[in-house]
Protein backbone atom coordinates (compact mmCIF):
# COMPACT_ATOMS: atom_id res chain seq x y z
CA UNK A 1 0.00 0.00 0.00
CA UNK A 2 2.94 2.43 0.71
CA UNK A 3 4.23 1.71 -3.02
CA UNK A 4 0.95 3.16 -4.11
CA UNK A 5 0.98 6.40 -1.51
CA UNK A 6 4.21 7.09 -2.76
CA UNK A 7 3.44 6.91 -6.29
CA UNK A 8 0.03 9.40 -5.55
CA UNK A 9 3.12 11.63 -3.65
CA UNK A 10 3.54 14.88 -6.06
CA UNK A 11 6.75 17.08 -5.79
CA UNK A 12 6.77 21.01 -4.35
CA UNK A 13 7.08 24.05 -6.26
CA UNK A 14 8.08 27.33 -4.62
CA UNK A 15 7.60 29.79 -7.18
CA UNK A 16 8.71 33.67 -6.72
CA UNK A 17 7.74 36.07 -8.95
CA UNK A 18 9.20 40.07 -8.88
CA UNK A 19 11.48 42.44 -10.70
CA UNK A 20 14.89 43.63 -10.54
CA UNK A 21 16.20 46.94 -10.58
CA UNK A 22 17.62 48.37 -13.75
CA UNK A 23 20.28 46.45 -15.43
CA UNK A 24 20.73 43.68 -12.66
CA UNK A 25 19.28 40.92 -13.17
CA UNK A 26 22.60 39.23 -14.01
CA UNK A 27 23.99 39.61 -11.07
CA UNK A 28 20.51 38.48 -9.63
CA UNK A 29 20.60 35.44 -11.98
CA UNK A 30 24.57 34.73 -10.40
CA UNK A 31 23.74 34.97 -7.05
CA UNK A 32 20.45 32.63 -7.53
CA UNK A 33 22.55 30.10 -9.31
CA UNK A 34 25.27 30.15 -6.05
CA UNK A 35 21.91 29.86 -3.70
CA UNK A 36 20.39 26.67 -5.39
CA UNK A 37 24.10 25.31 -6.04
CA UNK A 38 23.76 24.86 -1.96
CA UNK A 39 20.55 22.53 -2.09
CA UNK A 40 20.84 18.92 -1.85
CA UNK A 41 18.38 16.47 -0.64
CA UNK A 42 14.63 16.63 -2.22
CA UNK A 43 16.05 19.40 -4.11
CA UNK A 44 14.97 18.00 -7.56
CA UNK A 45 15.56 21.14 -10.05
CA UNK A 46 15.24 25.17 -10.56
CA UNK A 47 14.58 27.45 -13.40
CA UNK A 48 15.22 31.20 -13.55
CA UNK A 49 12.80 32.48 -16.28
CA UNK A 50 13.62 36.15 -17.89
CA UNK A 51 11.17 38.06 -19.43
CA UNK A 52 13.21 39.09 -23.12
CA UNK A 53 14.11 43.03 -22.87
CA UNK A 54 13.50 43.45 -18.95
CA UNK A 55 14.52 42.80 -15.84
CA UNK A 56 11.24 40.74 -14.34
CA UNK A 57 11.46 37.01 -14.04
CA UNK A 58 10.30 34.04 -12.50
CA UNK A 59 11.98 31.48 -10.14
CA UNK A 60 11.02 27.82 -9.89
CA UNK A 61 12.47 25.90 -7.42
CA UNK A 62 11.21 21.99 -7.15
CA UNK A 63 11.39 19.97 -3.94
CA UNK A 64 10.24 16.54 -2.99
CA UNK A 65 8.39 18.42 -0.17
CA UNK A 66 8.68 21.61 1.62
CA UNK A 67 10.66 20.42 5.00
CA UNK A 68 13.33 19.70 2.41
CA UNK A 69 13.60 23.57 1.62
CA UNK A 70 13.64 24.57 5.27
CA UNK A 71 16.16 22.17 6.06
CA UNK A 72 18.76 23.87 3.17
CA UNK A 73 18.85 27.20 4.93
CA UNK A 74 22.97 27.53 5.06
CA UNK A 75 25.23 30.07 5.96
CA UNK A 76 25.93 30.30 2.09
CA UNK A 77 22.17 30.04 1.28
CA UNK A 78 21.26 32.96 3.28
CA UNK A 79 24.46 35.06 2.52
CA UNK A 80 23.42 34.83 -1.08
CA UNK A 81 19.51 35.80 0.14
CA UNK A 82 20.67 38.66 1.38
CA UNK A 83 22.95 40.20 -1.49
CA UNK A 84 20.18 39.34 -3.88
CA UNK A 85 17.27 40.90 -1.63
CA UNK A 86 18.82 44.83 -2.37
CA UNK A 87 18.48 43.81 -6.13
CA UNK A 88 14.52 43.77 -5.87
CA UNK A 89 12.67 46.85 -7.18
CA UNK A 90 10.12 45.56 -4.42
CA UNK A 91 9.96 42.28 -2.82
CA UNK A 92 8.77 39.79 -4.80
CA UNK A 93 4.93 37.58 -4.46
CA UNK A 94 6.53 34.26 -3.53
CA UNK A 95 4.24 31.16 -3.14
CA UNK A 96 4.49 27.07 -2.94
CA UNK A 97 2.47 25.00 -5.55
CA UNK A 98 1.69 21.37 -5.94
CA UNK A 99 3.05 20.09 -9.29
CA UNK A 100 -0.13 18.35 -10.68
CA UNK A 101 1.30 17.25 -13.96
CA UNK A 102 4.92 17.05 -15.19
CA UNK A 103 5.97 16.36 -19.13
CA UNK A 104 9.19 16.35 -20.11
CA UNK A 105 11.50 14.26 -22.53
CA UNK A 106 12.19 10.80 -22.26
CA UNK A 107 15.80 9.44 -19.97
CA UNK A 108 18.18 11.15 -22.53
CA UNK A 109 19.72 8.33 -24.87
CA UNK A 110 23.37 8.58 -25.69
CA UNK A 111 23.41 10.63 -29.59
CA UNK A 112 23.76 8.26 -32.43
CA UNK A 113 26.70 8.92 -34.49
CA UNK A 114 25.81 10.13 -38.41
CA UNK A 115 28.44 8.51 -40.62
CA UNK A 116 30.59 10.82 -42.70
């Protein structure tokens, strides 16, 4: 019965959502990369979404639950945190999500060699 519990168990999103001042969301996007670099177990992926021509984006941070978020609060975690918070034109609407429905590509297969 646990085999089927675990199978009906759906990953975390935690989702934040704002804009950065003028010109730096580069150093935003550095500083989120060092942050996540940090997370380890449940983490299971991120994505740093940039809307083209701006400086608003969209963070997506998967975990197999949300305990395994709390539980990656480091000294480098936070020091990051707080050299990206001054970036923030105002803080941004942050919020967890269930992920419902996932659809990606298949295991990746080694690439086939083309004869030349």
């Amino acid at each position: 019965m646990s085999e089927f519990s675990d199978f009906l168990k759906h990953k975390q999103a935690y989702v934040a959502i704002g804009e950065f001042r003028p010109g730096t969301f580069s150093t935003a996007r550095q500083l989120y990369e060092k942050a996540v670099s940090t997370y380890q177990q449940g983490f299971k992926g991120a994505y740093l979404l940039q809307e083209p021509g701006s400086d608003r984006g969209i963070a997506i941070i998967l975990w197999e639950d949300v305990g395994d978020m709390d539980a990656h609060q480091s000294a480098a975690y936070k020091d990051a945190l707080n050299q990206i918070a001054h970036l923030f034109e105002q803080p941004p609407t942050t919020n967890f999500y269930e992920v419902c429905s996932e659809i990606g590509l298949p295991e990746s297969q080694p690439a086939e060699k083309t004869p030349v």
